[in-house]
C-alpha atoms as a PDB file:
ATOM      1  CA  UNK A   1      51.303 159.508 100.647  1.00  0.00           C
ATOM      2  CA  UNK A   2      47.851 160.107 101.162  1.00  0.00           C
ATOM      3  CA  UNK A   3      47.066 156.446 102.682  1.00  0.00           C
ATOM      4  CA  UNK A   4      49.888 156.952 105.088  1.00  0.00           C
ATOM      5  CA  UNK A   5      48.521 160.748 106.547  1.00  0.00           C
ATOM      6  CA  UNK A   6      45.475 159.290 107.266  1.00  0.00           C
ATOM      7  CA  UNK A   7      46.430 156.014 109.093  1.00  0.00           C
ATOM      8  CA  UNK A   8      48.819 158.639 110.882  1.00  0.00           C
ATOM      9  CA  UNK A   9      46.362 160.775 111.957  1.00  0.00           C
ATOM     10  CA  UNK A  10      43.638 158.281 112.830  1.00  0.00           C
ATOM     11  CA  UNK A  11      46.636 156.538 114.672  1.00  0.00           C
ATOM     12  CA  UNK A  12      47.284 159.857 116.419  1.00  0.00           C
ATOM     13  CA  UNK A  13      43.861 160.998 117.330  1.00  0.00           C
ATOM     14  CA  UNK A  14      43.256 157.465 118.600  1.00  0.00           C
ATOM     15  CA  UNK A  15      46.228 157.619 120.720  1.00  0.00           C
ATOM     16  CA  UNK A  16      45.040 161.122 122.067  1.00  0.00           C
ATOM     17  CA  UNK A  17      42.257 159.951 122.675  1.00  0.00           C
ATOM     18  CA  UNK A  18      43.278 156.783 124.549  1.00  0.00           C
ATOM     19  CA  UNK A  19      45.837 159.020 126.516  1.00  0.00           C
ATOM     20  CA  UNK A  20      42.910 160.874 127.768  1.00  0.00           C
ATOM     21  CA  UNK A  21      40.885 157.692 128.271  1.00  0.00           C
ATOM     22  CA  UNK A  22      43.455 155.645 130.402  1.00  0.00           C
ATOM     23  CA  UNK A  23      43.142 158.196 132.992  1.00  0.00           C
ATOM     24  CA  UNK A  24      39.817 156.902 133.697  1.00  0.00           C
ATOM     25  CA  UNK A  25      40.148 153.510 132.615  1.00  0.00           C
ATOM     26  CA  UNK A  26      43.152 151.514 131.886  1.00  0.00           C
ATOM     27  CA  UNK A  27      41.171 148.370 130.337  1.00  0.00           C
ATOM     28  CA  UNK A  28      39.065 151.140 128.409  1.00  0.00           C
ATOM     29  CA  UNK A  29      42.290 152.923 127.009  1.00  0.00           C
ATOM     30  CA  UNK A  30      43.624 149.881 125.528  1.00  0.00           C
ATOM     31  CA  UNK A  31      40.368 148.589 123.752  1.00  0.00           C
ATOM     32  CA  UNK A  32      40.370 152.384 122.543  1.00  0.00           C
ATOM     33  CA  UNK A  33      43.965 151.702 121.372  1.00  0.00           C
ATOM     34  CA  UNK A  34      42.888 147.884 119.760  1.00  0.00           C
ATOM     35  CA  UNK A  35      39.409 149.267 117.958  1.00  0.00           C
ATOM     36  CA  UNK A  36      41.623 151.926 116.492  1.00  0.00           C
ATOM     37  CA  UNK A  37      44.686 149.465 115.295  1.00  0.00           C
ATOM     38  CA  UNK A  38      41.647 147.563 113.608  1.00  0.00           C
ATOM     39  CA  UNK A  39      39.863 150.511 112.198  1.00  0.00           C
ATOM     40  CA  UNK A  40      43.468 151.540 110.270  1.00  0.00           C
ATOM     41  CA  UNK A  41      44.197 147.418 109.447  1.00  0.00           C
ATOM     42  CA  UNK A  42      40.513 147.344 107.778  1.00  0.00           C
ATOM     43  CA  UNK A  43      41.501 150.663 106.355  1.00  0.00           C
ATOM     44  CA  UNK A  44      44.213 149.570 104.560  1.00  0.00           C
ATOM     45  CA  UNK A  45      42.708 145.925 103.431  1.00  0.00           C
ATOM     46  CA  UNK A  46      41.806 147.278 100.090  1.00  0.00           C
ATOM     47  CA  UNK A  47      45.689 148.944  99.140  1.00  0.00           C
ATOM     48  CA  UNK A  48      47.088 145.890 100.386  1.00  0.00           C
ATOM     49  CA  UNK A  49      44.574 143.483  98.231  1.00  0.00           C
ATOM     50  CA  UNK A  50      46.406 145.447  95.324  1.00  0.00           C
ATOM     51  CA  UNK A  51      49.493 145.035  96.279  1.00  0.00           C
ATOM     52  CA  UNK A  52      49.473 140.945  96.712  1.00  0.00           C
ATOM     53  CA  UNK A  53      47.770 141.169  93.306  1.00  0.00           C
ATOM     54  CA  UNK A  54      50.893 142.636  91.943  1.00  0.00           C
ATOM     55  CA  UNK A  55      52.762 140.439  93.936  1.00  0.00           C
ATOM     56  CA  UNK A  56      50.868 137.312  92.225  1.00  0.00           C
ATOM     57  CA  UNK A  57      51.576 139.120  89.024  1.00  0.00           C
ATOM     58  CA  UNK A  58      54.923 139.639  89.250  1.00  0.00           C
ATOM     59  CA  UNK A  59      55.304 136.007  90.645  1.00  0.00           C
ATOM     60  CA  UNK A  60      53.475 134.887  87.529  1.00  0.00           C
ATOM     61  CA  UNK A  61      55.752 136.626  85.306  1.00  0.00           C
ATOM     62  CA  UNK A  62      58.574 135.682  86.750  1.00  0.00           C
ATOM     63  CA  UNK A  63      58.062 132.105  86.078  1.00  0.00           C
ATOM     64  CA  UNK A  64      59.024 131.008  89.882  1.00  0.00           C
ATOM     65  CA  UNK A  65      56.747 129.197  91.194  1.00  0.00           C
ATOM     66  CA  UNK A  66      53.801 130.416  93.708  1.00  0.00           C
ATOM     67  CA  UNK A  67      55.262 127.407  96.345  1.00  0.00           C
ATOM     68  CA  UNK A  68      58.357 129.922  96.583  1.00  0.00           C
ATOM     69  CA  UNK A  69      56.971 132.867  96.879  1.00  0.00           C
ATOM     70  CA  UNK A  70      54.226 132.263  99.649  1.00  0.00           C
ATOM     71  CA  UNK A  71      56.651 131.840 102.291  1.00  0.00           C
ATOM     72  CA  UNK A  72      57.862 135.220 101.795  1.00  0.00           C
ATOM     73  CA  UNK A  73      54.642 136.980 102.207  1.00  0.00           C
ATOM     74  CA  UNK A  74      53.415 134.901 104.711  1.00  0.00           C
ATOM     75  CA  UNK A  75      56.620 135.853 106.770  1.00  0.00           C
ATOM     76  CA  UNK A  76      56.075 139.604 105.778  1.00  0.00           C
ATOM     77  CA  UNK A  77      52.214 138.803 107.097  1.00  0.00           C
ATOM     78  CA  UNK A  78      53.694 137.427 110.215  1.00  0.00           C
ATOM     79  CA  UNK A  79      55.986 139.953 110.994  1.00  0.00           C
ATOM     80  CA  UNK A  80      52.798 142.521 110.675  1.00  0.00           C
ATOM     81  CA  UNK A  81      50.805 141.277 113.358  1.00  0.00           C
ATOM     82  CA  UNK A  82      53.538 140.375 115.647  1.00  0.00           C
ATOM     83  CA  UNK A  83      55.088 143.970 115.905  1.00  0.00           C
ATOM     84  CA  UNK A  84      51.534 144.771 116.215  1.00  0.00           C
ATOM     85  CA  UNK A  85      50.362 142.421 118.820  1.00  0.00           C
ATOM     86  CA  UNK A  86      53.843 142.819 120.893  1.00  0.00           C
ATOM     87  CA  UNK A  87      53.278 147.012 120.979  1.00  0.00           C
ATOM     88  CA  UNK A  88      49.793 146.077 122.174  1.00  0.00           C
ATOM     89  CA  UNK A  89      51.209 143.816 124.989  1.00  0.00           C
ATOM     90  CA  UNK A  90      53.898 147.092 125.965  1.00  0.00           C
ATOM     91  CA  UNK A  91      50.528 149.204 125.995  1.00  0.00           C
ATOM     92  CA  UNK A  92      48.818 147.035 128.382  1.00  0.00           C
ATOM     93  CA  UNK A  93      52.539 147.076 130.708  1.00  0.00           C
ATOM     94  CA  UNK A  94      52.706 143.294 129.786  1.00  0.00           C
ATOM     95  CA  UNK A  95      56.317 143.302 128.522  1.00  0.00           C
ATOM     96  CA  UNK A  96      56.753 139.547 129.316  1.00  0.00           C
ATOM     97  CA  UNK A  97      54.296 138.891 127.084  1.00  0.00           C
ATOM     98  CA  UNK A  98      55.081 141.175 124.287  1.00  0.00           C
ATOM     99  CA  UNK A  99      58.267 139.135 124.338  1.00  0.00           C
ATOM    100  CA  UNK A 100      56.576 135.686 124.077  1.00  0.00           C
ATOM    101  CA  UNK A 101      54.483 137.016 121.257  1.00  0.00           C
ATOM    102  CA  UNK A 102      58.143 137.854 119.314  1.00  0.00           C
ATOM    103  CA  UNK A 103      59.728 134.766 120.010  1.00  0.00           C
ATOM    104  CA  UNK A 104      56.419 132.898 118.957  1.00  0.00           C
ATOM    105  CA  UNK A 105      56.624 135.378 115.852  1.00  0.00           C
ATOM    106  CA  UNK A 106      60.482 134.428 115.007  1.00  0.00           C
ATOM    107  CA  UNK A 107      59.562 130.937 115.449  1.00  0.00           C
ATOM    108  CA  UNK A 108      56.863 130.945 112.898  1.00  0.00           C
ATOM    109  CA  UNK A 109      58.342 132.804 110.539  1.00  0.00           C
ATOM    110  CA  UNK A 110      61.391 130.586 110.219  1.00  0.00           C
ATOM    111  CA  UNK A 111      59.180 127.864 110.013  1.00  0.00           C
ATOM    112  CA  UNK A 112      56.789 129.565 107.453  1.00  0.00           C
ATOM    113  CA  UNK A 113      60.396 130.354 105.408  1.00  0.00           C
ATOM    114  CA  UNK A 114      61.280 126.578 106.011  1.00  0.00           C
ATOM    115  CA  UNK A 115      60.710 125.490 102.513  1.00  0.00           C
ATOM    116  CA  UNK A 116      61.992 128.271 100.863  1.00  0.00           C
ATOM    117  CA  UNK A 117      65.291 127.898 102.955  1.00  0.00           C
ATOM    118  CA  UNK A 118      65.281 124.179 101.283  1.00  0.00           C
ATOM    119  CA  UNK A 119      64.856 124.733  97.869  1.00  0.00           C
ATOM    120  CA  UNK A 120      67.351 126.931  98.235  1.00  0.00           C
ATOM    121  CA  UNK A 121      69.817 124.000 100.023  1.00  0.00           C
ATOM    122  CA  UNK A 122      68.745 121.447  96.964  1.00  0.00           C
ATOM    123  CA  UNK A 123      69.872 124.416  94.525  1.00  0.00           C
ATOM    124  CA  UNK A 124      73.320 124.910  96.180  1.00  0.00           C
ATOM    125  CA  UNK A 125      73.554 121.039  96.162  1.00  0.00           C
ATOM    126  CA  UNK A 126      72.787 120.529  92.350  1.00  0.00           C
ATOM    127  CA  UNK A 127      75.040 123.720  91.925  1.00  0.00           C
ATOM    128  CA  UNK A 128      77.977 121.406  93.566  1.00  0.00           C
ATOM    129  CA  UNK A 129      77.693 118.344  92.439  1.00  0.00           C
END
């Protein structure tokens, strides 16, 4: 609770901030707006180092193997700094672009899931036959 009140303020004060900014400077508002979406990432490298460790726990526990399982948090990874990056794009008025950066994003994560999606298949086909 604690890690999420402080990348909410530091998200808000930045956004104050760039709010007041953009009135003098559009470009300057938005690298306001990009140092502080940094600042919170970095912030929150450490908590998230911990939780791919558990990840690569559980995954070792589980017996699946690591081949399976790295498709799924690469998509999760994916779909991080595309919502990201396309809110950026909306902040700078570049909607077209925001766009492009999700369909790039959908793209890459089905691809990323790709070999998860056909392990899956060859199970359903052993299951049949």
């Amino acid at each position: 609770m604690e890690l999420v009140t402080r990348a909410a303020l530091l998200c808000v004060t930045g956004a104050a901030l760039a709010l007041v900014v953009r009135q003098g400077s559009q470009v300057m508002g938005l690298l306001l707006t990009l140092g502080v979406a940094v600042t919170v990432l970095l912030f929150l490298a450490r908590p998230a180092a911990e939780l791919f460790d558990f990840f690569r726990e559980l995954g070792d526990k589980s017996g699946l193997s690591p081949a399976l399982l790295a498709p799924l948090y690469k998509t999760a990874g994916i779909a991080l700094v595309v919502r990201t990056g396309g809110a950026l794009c909306r902040d700078a008025g570049e909607t077209a672009l925001a766009g492009v950066v999700e369909g790039a994003g959908t793209l890459c994560a089905l691809l990323t899931a790709l070999p998860l999606l056909r392990e899956v298949m060859d199970m359903l086909l052993k299951l049949m036959a």
